[in-house]
PDB file of N, CA and C in Angstrom:
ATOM      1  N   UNK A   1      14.440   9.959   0.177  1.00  0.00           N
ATOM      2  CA  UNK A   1      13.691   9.978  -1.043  1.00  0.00           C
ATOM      3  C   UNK A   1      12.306  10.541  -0.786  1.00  0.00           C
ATOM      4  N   UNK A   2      12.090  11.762  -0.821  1.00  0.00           N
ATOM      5  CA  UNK A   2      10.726  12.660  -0.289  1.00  0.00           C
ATOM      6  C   UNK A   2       9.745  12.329  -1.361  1.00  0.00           C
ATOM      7  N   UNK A   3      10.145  11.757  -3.098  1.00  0.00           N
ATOM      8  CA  UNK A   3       9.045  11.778  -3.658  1.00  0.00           C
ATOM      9  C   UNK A   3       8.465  10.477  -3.588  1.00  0.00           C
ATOM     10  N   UNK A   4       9.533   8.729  -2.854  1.00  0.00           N
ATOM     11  CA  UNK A   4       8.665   7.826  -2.208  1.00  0.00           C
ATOM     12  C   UNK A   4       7.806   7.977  -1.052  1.00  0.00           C
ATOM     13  N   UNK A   5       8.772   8.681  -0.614  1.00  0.00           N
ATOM     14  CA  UNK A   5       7.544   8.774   0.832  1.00  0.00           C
ATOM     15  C   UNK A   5       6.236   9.210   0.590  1.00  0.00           C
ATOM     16  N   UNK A   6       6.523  10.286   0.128  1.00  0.00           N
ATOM     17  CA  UNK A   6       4.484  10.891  -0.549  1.00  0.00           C
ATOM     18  C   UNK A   6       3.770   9.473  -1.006  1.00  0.00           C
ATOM     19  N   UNK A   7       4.865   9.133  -2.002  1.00  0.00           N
ATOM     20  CA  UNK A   7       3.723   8.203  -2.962  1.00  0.00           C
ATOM     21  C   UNK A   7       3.301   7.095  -1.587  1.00  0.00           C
ATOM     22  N   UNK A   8       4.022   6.883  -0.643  1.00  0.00           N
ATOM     23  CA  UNK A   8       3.617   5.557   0.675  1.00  0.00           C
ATOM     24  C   UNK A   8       2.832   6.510   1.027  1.00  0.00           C
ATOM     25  N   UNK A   9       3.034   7.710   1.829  1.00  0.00           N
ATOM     26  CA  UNK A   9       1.934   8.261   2.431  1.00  0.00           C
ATOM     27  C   UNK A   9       0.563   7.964   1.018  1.00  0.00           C
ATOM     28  N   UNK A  10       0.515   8.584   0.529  1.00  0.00           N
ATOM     29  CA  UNK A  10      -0.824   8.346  -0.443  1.00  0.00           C
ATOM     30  C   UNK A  10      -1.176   7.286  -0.318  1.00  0.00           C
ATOM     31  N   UNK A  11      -0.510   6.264  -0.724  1.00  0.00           N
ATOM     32  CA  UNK A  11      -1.098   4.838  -0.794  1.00  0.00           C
ATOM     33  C   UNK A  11      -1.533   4.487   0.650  1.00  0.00           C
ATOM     34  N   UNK A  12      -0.699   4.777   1.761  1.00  0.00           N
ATOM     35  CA  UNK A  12      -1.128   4.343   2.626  1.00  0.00           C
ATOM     36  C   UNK A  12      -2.715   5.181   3.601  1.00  0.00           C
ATOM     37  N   UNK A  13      -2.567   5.959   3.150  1.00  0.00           N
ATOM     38  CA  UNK A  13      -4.035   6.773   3.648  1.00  0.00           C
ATOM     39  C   UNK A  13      -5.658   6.510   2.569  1.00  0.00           C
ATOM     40  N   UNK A  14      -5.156   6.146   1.184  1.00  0.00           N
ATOM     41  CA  UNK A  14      -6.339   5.567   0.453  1.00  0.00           C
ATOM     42  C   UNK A  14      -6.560   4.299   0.882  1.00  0.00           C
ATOM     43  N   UNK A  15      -5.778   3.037   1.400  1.00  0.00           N
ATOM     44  CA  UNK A  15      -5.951   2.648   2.059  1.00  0.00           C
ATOM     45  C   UNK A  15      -6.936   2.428   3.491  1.00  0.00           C
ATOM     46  N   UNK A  16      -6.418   3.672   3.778  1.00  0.00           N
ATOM     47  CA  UNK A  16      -7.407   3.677   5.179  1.00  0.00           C
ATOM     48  C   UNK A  16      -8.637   4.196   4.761  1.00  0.00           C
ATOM     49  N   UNK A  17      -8.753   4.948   3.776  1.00  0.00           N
ATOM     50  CA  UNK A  17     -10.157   5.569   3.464  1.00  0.00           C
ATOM     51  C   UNK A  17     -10.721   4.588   3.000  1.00  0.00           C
ATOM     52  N   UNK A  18     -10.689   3.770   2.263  1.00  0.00           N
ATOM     53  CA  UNK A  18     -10.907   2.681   1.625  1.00  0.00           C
ATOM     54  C   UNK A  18     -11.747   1.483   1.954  1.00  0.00           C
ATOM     55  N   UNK A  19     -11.002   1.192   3.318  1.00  0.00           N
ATOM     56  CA  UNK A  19     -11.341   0.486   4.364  1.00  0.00           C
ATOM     57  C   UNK A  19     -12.795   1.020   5.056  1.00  0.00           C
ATOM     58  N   UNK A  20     -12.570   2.535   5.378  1.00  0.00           N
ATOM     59  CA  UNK A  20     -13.361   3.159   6.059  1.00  0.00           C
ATOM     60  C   UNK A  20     -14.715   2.847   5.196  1.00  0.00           C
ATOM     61  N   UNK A  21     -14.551   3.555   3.794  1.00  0.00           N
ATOM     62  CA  UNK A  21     -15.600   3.424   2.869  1.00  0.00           C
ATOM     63  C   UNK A  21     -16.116   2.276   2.816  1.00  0.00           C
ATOM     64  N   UNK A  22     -15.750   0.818   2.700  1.00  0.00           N
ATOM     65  CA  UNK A  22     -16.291  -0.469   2.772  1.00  0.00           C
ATOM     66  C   UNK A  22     -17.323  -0.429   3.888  1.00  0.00           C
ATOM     67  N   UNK A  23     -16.696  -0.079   5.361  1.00  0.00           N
ATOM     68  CA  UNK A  23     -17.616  -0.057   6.642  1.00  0.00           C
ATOM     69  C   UNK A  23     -18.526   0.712   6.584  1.00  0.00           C
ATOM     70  N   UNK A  24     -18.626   1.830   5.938  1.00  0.00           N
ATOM     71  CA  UNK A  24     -19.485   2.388   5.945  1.00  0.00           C
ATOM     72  C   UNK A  24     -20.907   2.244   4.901  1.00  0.00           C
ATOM     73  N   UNK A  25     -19.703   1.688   3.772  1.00  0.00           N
ATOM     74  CA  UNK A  25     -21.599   1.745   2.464  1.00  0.00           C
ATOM     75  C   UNK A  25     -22.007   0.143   2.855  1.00  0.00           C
ATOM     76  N   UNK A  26     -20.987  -0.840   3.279  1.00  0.00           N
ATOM     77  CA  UNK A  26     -21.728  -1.852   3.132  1.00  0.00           C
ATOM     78  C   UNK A  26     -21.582  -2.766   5.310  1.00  0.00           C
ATOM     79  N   UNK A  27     -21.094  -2.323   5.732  1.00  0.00           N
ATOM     80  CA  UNK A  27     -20.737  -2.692   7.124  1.00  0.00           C
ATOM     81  C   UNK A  27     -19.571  -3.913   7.442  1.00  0.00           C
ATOM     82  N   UNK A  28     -18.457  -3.758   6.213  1.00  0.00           N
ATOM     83  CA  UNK A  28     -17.878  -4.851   6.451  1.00  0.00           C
ATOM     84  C   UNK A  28     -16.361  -3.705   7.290  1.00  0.00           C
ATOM     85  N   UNK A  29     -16.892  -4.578   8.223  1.00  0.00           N
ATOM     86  CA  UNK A  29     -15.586  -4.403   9.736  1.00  0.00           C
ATOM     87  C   UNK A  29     -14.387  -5.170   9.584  1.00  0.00           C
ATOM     88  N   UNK A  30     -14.406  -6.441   8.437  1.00  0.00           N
ATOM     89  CA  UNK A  30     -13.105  -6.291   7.721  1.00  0.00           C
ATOM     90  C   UNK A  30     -12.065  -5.809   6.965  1.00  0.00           C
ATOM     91  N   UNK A  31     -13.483  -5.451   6.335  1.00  0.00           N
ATOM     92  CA  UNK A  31     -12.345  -4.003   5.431  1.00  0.00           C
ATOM     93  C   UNK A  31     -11.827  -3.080   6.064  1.00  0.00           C
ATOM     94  N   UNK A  32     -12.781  -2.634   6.910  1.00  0.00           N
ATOM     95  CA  UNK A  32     -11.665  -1.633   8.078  1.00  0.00           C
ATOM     96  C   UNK A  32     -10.726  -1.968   8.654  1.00  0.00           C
ATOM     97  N   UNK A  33     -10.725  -2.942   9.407  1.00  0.00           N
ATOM     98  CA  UNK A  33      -9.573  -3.613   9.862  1.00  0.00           C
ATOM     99  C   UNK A  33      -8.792  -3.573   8.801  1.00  0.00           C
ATOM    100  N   UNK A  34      -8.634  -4.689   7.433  1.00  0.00           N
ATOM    101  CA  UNK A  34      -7.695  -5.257   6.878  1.00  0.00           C
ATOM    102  C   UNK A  34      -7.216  -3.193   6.765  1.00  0.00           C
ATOM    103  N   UNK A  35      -7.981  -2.428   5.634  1.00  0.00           N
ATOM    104  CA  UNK A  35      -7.761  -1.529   4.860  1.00  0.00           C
ATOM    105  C   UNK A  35      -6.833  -0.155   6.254  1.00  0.00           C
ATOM    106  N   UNK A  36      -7.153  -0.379   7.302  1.00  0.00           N
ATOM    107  CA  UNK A  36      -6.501   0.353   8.055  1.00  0.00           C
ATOM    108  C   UNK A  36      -5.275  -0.245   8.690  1.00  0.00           C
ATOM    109  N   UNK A  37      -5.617  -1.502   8.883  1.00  0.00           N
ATOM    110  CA  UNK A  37      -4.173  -2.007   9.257  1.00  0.00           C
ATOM    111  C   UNK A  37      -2.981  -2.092   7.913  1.00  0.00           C
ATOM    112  N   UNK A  38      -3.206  -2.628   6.991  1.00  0.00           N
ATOM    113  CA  UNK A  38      -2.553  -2.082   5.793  1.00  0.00           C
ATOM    114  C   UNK A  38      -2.334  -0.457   5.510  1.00  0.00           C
ATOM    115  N   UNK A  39      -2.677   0.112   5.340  1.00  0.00           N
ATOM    116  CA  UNK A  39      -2.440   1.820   5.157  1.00  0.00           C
ATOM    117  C   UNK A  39      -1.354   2.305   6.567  1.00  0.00           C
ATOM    118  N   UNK A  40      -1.860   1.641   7.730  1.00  0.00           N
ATOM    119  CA  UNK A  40      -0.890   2.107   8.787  1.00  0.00           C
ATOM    120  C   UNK A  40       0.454   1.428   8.553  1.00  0.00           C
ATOM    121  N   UNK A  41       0.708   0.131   8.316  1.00  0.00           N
ATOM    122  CA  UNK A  41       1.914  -0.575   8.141  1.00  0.00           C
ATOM    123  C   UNK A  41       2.674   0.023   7.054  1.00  0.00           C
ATOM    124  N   UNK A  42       2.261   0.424   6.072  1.00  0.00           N
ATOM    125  CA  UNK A  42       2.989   1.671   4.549  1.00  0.00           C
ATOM    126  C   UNK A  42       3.078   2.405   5.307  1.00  0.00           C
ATOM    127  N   UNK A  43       2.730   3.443   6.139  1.00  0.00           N
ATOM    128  CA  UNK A  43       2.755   4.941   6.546  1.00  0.00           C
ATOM    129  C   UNK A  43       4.105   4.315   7.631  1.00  0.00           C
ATOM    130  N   UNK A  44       3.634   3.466   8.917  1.00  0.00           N
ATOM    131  CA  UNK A  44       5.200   3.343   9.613  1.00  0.00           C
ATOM    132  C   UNK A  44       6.025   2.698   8.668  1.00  0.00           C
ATOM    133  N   UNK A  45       6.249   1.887   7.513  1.00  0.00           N
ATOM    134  CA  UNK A  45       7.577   1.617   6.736  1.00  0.00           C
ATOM    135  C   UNK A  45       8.030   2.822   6.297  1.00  0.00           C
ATOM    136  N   UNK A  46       6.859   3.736   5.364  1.00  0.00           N
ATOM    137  CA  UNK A  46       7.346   5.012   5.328  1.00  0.00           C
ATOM    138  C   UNK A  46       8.225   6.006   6.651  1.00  0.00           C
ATOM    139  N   UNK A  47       7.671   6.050   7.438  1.00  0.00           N
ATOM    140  CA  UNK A  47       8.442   7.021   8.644  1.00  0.00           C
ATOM    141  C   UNK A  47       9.568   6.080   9.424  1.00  0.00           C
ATOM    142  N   UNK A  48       9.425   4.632   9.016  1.00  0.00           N
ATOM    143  CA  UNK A  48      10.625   4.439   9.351  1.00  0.00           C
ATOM    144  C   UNK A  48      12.288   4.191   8.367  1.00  0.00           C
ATOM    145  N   UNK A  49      11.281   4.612   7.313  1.00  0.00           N
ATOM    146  CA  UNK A  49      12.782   4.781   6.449  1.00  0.00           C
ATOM    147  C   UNK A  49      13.331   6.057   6.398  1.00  0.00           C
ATOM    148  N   UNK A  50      12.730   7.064   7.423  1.00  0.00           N
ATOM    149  CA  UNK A  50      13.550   8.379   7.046  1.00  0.00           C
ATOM    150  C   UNK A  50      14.673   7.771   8.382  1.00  0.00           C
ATOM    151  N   UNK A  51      14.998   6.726   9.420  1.00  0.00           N
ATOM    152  CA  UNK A  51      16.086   6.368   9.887  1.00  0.00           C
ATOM    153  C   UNK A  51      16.776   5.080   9.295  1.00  0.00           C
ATOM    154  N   UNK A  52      16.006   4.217   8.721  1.00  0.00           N
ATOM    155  CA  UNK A  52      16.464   3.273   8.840  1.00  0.00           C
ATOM    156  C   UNK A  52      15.969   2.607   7.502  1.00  0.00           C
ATOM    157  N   UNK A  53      16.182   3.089   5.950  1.00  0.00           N
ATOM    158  CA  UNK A  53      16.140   2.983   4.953  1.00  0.00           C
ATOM    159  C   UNK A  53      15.411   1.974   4.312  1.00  0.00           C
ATOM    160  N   UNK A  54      16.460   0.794   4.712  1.00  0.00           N
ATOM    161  CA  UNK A  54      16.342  -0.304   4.216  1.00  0.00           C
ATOM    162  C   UNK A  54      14.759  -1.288   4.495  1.00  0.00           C
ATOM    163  N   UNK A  55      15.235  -1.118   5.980  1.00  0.00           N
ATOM    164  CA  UNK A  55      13.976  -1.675   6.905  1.00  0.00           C
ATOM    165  C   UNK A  55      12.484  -1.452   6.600  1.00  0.00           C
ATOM    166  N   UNK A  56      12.471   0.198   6.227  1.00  0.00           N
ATOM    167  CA  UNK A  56      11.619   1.095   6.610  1.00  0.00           C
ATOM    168  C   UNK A  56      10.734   0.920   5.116  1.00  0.00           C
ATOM    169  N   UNK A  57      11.226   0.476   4.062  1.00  0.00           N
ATOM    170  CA  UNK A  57      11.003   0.467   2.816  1.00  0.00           C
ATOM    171  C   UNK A  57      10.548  -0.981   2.669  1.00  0.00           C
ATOM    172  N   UNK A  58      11.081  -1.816   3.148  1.00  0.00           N
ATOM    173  CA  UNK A  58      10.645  -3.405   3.280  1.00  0.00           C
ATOM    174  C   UNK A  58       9.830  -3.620   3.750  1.00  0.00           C
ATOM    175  N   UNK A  59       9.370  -2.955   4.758  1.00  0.00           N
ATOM    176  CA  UNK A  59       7.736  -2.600   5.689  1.00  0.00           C
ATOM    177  C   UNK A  59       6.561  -1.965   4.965  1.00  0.00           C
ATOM    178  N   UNK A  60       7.012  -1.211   4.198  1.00  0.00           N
ATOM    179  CA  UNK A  60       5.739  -0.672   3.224  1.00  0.00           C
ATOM    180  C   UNK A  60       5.848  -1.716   2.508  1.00  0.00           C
ATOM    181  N   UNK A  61       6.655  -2.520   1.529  1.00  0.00           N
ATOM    182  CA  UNK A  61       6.952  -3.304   0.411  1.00  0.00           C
ATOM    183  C   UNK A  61       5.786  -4.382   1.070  1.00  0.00           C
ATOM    184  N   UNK A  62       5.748  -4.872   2.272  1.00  0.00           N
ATOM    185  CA  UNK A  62       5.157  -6.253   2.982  1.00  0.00           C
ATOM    186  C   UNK A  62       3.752  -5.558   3.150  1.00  0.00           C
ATOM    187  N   UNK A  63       3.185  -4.572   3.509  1.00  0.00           N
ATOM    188  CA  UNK A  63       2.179  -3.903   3.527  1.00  0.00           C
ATOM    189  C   UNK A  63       1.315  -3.890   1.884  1.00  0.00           C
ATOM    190  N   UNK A  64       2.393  -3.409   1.255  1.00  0.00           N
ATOM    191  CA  UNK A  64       1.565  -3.235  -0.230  1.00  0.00           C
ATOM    192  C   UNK A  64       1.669  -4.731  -1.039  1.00  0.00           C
ATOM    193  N   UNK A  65       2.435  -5.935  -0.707  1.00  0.00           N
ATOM    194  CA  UNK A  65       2.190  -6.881  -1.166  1.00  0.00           C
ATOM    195  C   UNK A  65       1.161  -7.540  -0.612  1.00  0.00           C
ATOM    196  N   UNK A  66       0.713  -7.549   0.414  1.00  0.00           N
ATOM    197  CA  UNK A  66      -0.747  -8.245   1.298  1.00  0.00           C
ATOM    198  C   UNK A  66      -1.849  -7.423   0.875  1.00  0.00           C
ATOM    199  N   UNK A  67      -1.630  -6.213   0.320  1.00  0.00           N
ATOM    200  CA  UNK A  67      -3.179  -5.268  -0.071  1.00  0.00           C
ATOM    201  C   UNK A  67      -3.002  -5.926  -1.680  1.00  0.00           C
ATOM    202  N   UNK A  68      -1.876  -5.898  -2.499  1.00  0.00           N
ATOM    203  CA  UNK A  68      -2.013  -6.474  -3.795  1.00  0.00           C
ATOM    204  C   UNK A  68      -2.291  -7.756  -4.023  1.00  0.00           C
ATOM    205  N   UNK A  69      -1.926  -8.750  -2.719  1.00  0.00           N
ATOM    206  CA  UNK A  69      -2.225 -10.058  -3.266  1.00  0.00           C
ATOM    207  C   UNK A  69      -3.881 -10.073  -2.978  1.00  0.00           C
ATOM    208  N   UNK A  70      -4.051  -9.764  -1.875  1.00  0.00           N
ATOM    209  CA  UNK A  70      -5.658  -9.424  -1.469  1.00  0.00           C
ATOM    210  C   UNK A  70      -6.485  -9.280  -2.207  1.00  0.00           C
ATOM    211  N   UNK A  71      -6.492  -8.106  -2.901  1.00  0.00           N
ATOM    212  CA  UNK A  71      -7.232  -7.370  -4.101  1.00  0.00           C
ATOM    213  C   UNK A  71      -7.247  -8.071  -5.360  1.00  0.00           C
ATOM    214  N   UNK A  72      -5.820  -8.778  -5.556  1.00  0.00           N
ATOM    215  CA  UNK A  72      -5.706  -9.422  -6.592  1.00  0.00           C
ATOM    216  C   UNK A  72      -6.930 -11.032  -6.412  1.00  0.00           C
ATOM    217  N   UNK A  73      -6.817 -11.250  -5.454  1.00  0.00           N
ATOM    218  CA  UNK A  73      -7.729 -12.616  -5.220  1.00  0.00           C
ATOM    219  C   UNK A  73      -9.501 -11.814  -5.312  1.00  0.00           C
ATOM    220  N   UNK A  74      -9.787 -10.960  -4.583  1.00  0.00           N
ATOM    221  CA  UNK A  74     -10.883 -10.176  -4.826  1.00  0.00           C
ATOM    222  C   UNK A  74     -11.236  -9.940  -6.114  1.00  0.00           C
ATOM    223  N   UNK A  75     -10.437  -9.171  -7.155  1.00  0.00           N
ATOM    224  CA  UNK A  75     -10.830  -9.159  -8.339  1.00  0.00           C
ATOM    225  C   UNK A  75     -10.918 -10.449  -9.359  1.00  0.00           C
ATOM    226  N   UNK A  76     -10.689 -11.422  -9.103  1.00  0.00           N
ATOM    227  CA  UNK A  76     -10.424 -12.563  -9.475  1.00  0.00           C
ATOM    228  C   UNK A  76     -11.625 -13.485  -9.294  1.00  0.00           C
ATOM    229  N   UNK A  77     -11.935 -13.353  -8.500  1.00  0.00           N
ATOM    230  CA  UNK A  77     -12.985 -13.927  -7.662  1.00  0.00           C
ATOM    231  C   UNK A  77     -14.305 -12.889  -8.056  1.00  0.00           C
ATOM    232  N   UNK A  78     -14.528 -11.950  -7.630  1.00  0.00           N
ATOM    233  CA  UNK A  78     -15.620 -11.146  -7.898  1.00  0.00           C
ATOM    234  C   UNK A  78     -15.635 -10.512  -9.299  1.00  0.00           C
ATOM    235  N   UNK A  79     -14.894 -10.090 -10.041  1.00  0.00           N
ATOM    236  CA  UNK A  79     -14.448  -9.085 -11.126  1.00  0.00           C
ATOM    237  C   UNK A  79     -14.767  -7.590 -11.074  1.00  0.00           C
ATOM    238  N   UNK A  80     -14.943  -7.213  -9.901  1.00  0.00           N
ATOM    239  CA  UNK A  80     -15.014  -5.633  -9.855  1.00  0.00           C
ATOM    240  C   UNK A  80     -13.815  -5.101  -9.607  1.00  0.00           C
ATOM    241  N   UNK A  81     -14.477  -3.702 -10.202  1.00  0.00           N
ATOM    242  CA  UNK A  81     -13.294  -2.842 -11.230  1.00  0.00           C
ATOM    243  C   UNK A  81     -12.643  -2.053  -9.734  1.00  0.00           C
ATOM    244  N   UNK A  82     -13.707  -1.670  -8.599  1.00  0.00           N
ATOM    245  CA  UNK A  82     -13.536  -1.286  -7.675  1.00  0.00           C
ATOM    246  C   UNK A  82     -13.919  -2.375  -6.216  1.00  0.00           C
ATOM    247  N   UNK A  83     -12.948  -2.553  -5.340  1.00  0.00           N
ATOM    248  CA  UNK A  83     -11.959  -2.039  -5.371  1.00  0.00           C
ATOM    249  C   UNK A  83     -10.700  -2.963  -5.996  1.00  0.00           C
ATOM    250  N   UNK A  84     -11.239  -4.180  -6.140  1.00  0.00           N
ATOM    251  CA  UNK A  84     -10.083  -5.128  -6.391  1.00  0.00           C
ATOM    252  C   UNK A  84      -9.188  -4.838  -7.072  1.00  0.00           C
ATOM    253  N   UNK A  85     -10.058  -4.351  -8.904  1.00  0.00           N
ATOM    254  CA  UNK A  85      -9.195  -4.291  -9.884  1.00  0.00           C
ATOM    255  C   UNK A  85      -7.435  -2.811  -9.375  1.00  0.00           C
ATOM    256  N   UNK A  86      -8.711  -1.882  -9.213  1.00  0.00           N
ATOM    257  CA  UNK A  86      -7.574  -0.812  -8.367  1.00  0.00           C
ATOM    258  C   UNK A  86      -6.435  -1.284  -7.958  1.00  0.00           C
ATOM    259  N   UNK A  87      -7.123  -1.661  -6.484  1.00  0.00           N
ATOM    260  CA  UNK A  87      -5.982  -1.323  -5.632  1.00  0.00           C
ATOM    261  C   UNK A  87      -5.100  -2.727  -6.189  1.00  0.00           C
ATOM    262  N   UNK A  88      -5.283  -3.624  -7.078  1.00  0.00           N
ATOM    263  CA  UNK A  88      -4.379  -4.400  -7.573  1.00  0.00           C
ATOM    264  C   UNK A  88      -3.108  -3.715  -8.143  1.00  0.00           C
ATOM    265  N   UNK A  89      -3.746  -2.801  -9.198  1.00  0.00           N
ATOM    266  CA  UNK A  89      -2.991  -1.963  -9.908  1.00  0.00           C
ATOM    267  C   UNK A  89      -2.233  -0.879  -9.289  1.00  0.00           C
ATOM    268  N   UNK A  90      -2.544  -0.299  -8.301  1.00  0.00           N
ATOM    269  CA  UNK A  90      -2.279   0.534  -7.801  1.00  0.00           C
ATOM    270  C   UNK A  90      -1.000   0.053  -6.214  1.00  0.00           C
ATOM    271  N   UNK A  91      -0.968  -1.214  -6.450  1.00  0.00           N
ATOM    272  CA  UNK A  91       0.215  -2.381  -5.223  1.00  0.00           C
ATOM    273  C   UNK A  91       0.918  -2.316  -6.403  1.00  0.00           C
ATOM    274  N   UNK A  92       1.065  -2.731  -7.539  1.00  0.00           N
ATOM    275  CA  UNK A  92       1.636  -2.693  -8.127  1.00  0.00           C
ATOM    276  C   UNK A  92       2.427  -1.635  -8.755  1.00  0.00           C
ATOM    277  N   UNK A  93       1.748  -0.715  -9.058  1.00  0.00           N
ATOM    278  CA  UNK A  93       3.021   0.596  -9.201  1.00  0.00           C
ATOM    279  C   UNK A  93       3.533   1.125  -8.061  1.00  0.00           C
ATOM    280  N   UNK A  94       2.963   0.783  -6.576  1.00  0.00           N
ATOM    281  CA  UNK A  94       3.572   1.013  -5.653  1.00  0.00           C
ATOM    282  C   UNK A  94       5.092   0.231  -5.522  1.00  0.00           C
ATOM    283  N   UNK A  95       4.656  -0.705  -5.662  1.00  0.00           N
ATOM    284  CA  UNK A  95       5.974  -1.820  -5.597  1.00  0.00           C
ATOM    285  C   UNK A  95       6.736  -1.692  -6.434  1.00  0.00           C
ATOM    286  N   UNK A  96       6.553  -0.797  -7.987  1.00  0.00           N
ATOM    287  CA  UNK A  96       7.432  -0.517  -9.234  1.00  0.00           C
ATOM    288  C   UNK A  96       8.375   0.646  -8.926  1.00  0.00           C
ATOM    289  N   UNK A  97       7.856   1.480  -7.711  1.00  0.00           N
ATOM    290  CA  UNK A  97       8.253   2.593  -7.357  1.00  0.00           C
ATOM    291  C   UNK A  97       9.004   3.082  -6.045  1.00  0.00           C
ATOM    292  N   UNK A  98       8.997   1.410  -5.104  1.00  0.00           N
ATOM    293  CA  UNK A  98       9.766   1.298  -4.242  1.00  0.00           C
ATOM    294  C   UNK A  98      11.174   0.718  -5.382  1.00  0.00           C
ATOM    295  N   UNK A  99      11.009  -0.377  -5.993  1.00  0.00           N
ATOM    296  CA  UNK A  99      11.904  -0.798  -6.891  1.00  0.00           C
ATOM    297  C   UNK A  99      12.996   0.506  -7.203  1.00  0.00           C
ATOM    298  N   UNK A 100      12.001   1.113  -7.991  1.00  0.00           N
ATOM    299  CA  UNK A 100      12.843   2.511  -8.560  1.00  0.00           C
ATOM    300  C   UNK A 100      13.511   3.286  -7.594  1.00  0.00           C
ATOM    301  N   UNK A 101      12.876   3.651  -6.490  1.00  0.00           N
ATOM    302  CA  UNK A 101      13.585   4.147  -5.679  1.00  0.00           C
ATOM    303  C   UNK A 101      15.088   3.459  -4.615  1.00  0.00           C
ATOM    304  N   UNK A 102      14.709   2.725  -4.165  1.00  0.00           N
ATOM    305  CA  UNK A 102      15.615   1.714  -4.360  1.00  0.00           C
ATOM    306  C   UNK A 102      17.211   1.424  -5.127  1.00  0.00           C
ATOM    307  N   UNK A 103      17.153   1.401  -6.169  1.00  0.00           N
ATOM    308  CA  UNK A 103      17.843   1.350  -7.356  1.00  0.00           C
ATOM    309  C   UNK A 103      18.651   2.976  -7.703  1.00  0.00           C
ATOM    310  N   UNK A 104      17.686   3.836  -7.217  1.00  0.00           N
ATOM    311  CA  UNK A 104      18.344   5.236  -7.762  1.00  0.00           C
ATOM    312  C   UNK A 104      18.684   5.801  -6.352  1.00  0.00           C
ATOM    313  N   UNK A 105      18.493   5.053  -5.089  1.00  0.00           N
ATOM    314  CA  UNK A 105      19.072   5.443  -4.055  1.00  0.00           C
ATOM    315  C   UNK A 105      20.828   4.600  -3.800  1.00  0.00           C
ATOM    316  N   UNK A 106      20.685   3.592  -4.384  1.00  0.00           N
ATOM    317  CA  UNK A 106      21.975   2.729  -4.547  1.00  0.00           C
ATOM    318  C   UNK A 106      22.770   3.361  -5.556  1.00  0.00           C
ATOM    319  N   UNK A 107      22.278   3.737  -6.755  1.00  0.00           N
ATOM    320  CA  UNK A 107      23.559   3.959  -7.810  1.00  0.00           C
ATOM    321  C   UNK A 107      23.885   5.924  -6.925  1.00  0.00           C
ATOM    322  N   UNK A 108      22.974   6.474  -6.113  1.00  0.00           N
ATOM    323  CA  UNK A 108      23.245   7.708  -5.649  1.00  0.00           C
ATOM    324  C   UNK A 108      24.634   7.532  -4.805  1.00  0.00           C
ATOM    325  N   UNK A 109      24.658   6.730  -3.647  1.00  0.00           N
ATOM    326  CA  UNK A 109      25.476   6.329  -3.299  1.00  0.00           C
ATOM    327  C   UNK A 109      26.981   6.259  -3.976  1.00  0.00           C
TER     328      UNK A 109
END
């Protein structure tokens, strides 16, 4: 499925920029951490579903549910639009779009 993988690659590299950007405007070395270790865990679920499908897709899925629940507690807590509200929204159509893919890789079958 080449047009999930993009959408993991994307998600998973705004991610890392993301992270980066936190360390940099404000010096939080958590966000780098969390925001790069998240973006890398999507990118290997991504490259590992071009062998191993199932796995490889469940690994981004666990990646983008820890950046959505995250963000989701962030925006909740703080109410900014960036980054919480985002990347809330943005775990979430990720996860609408593993779903989909998913689903239209089974009835392909």
């Amino acid at each position: 499925m080449r047009w999930l993988d993009g959408v993991l690659l994307a998600f998973g590299v705004l991610n890392i920029f993301a992270g980066a950007e936190a360390y940099f405007a404000k010096g939080s070395l958590p966000s780098l951490l969390g925001g790069g270790l998240a973006g890398i865990v999507v990118i290997a679920g991504a490259a590992l579903a071009k062998s191993h499908p199932t796995a490889g897709y469940a690994v981004a899925a666990l990646g983008t549910l820890a950046v959505g629940g995250r963000m989701l507690g962030t925006y909740l807590s703080k109410h900014t639009v960036w980054p919480g509200l985002v990347f809330t929204v943005l775990s979430a159509a990720v996860l609408v779009c593993l779903v989909v893919g998913y689903f239209a890789a089974k009835k392909a079958a």
